[in-house]
Protein backbone atom coordinates (compact mmCIF):
# COMPACT_ATOMS: atom_id res chain seq x y z
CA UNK A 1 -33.65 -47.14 24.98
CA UNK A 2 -33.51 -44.15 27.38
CA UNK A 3 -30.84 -41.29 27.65
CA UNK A 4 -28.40 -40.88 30.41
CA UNK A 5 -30.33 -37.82 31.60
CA UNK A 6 -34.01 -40.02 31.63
CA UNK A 7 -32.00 -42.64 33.63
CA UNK A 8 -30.74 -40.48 36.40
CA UNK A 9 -33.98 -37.67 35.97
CA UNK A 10 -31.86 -34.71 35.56
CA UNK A 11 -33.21 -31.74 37.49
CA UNK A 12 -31.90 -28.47 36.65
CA UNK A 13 -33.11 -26.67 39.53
CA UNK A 14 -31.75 -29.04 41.75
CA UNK A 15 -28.23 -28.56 40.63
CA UNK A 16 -29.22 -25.10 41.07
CA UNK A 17 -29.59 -25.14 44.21
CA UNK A 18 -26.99 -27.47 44.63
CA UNK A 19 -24.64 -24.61 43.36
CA UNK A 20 -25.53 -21.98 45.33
CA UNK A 21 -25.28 -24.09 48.59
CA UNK A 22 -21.96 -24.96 47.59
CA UNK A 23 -21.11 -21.30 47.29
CA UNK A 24 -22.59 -20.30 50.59
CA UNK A 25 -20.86 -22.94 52.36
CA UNK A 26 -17.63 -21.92 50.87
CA UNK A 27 -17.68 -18.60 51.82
CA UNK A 28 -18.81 -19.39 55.59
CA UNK A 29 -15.48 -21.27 55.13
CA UNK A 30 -13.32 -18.81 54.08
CA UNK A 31 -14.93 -16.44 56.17
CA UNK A 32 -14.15 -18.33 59.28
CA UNK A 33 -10.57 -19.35 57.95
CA UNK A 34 -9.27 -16.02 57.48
CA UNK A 35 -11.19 -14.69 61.56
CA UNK A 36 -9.26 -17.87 62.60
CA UNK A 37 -12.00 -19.33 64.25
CA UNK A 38 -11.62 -23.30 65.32
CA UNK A 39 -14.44 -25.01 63.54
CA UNK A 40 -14.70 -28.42 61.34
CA UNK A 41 -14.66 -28.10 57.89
CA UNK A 42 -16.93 -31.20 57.43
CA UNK A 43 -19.45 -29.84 59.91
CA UNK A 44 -19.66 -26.28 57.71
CA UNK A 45 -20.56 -28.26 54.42
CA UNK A 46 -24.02 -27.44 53.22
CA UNK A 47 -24.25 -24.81 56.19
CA UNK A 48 -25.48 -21.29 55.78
CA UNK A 49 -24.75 -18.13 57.61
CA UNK A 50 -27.09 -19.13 59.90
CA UNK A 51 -24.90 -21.88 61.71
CA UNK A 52 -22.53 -18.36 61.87
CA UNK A 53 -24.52 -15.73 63.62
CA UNK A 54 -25.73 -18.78 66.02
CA UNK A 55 -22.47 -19.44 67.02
CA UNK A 56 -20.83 -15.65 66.86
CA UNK A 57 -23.79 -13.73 67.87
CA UNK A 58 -21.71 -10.63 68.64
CA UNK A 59 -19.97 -10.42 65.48
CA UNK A 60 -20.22 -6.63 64.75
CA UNK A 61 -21.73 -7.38 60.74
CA UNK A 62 -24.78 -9.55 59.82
CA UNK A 63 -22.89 -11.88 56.91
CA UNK A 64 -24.80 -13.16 53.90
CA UNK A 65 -23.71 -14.23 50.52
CA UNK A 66 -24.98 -13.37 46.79
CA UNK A 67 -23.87 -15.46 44.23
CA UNK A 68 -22.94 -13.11 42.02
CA UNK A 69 -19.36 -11.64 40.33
CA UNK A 70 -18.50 -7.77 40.67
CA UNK A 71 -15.87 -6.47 38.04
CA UNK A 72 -14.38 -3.72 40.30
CA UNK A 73 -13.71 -1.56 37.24
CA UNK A 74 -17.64 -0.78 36.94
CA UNK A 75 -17.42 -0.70 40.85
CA UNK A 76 -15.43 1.83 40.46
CA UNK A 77 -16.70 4.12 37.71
CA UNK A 78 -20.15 3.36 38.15
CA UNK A 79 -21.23 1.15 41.40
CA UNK A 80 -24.67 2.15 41.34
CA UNK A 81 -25.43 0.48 38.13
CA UNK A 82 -23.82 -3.09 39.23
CA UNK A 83 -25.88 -6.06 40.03
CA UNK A 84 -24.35 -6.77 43.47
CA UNK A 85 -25.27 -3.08 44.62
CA UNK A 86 -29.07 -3.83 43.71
CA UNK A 87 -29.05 -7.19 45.30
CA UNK A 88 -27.10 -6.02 48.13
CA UNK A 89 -29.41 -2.92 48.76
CA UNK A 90 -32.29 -5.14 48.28
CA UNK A 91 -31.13 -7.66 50.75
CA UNK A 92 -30.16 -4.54 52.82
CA UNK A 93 -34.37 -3.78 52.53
CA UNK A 94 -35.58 -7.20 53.73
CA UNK A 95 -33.29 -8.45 56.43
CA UNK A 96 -33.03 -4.34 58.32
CA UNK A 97 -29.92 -4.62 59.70
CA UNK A 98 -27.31 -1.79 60.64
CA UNK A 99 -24.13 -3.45 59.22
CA UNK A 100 -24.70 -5.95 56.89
CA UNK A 101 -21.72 -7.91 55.19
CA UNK A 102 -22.23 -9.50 51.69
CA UNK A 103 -19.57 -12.41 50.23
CA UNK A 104 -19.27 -12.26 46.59
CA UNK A 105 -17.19 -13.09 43.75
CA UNK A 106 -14.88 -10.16 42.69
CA UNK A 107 -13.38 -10.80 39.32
CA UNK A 108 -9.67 -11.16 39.26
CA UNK A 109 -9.58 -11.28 43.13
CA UNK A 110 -11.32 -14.45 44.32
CA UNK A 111 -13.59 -13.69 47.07
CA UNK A 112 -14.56 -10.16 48.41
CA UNK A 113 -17.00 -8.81 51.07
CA UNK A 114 -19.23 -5.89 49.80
CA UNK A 115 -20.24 -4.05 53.55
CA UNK A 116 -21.69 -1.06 55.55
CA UNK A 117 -19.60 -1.92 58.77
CA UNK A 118 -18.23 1.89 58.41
CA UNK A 119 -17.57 1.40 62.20
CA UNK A 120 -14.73 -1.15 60.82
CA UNK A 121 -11.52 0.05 61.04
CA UNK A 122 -9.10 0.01 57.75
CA UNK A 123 -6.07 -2.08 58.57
CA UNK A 124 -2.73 -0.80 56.93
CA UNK A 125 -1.16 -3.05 54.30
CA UNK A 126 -4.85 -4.18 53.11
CA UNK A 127 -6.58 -1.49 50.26
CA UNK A 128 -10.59 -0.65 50.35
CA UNK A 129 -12.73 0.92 48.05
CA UNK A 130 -15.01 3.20 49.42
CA UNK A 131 -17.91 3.52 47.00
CA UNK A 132 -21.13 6.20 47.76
CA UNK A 133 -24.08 7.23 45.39
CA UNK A 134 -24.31 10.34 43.84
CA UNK A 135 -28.12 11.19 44.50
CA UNK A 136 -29.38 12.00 47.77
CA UNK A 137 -30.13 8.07 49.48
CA UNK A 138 -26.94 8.74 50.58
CA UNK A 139 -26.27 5.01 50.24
CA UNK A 140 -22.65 3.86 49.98
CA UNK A 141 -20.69 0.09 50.30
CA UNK A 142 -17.36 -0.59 51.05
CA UNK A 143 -15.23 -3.48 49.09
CA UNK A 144 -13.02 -5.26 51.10
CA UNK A 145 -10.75 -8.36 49.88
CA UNK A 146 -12.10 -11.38 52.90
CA UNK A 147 -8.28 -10.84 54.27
CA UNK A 148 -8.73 -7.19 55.20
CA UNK A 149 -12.31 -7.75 56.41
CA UNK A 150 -11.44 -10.44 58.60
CA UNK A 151 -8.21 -8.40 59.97
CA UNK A 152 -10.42 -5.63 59.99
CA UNK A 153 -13.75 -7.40 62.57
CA UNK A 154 -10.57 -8.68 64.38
CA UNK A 155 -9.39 -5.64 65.42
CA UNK A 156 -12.91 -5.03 67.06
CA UNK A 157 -14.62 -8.05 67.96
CA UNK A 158 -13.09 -11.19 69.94
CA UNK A 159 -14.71 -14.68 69.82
């Protein structure tokens, strides 16, 4: 007699997938949330940025999001050498945009936005690493928690 997982022809890859949907989705979600923007939470399930930057085209950041978790200890000490600065810089490569805004997991935070919006003004009562490399790219991110970012675009940009 067959398994569980021959009866219902478990795909890992699927679920996957499945995953990093959900995470996308989530983030558009709290992204929108916290730029108070009127939207239906049903109609943002399984969307991507996309369904964003088609609705907001003159938000002042191109938004993605990397599933991936940044410990902002090695941020700190040694951001170069993290994951989420590779995969940002090489998302930064392929999609050639001036201010590009990355959602990721921060550990011990929840949610953070890794950016290059340097136009982005710092809002008091929010804190923001400022993170550059030491060789001569002269590459650098900025860590924002999505409550500061948000406040942040807001104080700039109007729906």
């Amino acid at each position: 007699m067959p398994g569980f997982w021959d009866r219902t022809r478990f795909n890992p890859t699927e679920m996957e997938l499945k995953k990093e949907q959900n995470f996308v989705s989530g983030a558009l979600i709290l992204l929108c949330r916290n730029l108070k923007l009127e939207f239906q939470t049903s109609e943002l399930r399984g969307q991507g940025f996309g369904w964003f930057h088609e609705n907001y085209p003159s938000f002042p950041v191109h938004m993605e999001a990397i599933k991936t978790t940044l410990d902002v200890i090695d941020f700190w000490l040694k951001p170069t050498k993290t994951k989420a600065w590779e995969e940002f810089f090489n998302l930064s490569e392929e999609l050639q945009k001036p201010a590009l805004g990355v959602m990721i997991r921060v550990s011990g935070v929840g949610y953070g936005v890794l950016h290059t919006a340097w136009m982005l003004p710092m809002v008091p009562g929010y804190t923001r690493m400022e993170r550059r490399s030491a060789t001569s790219d002269r590459r650098g991110l900025i860590l924002d928690t999505v409550p500061a970012f948000a406040e942040s675009a807001r104080a700039v940009w109007q729906p």
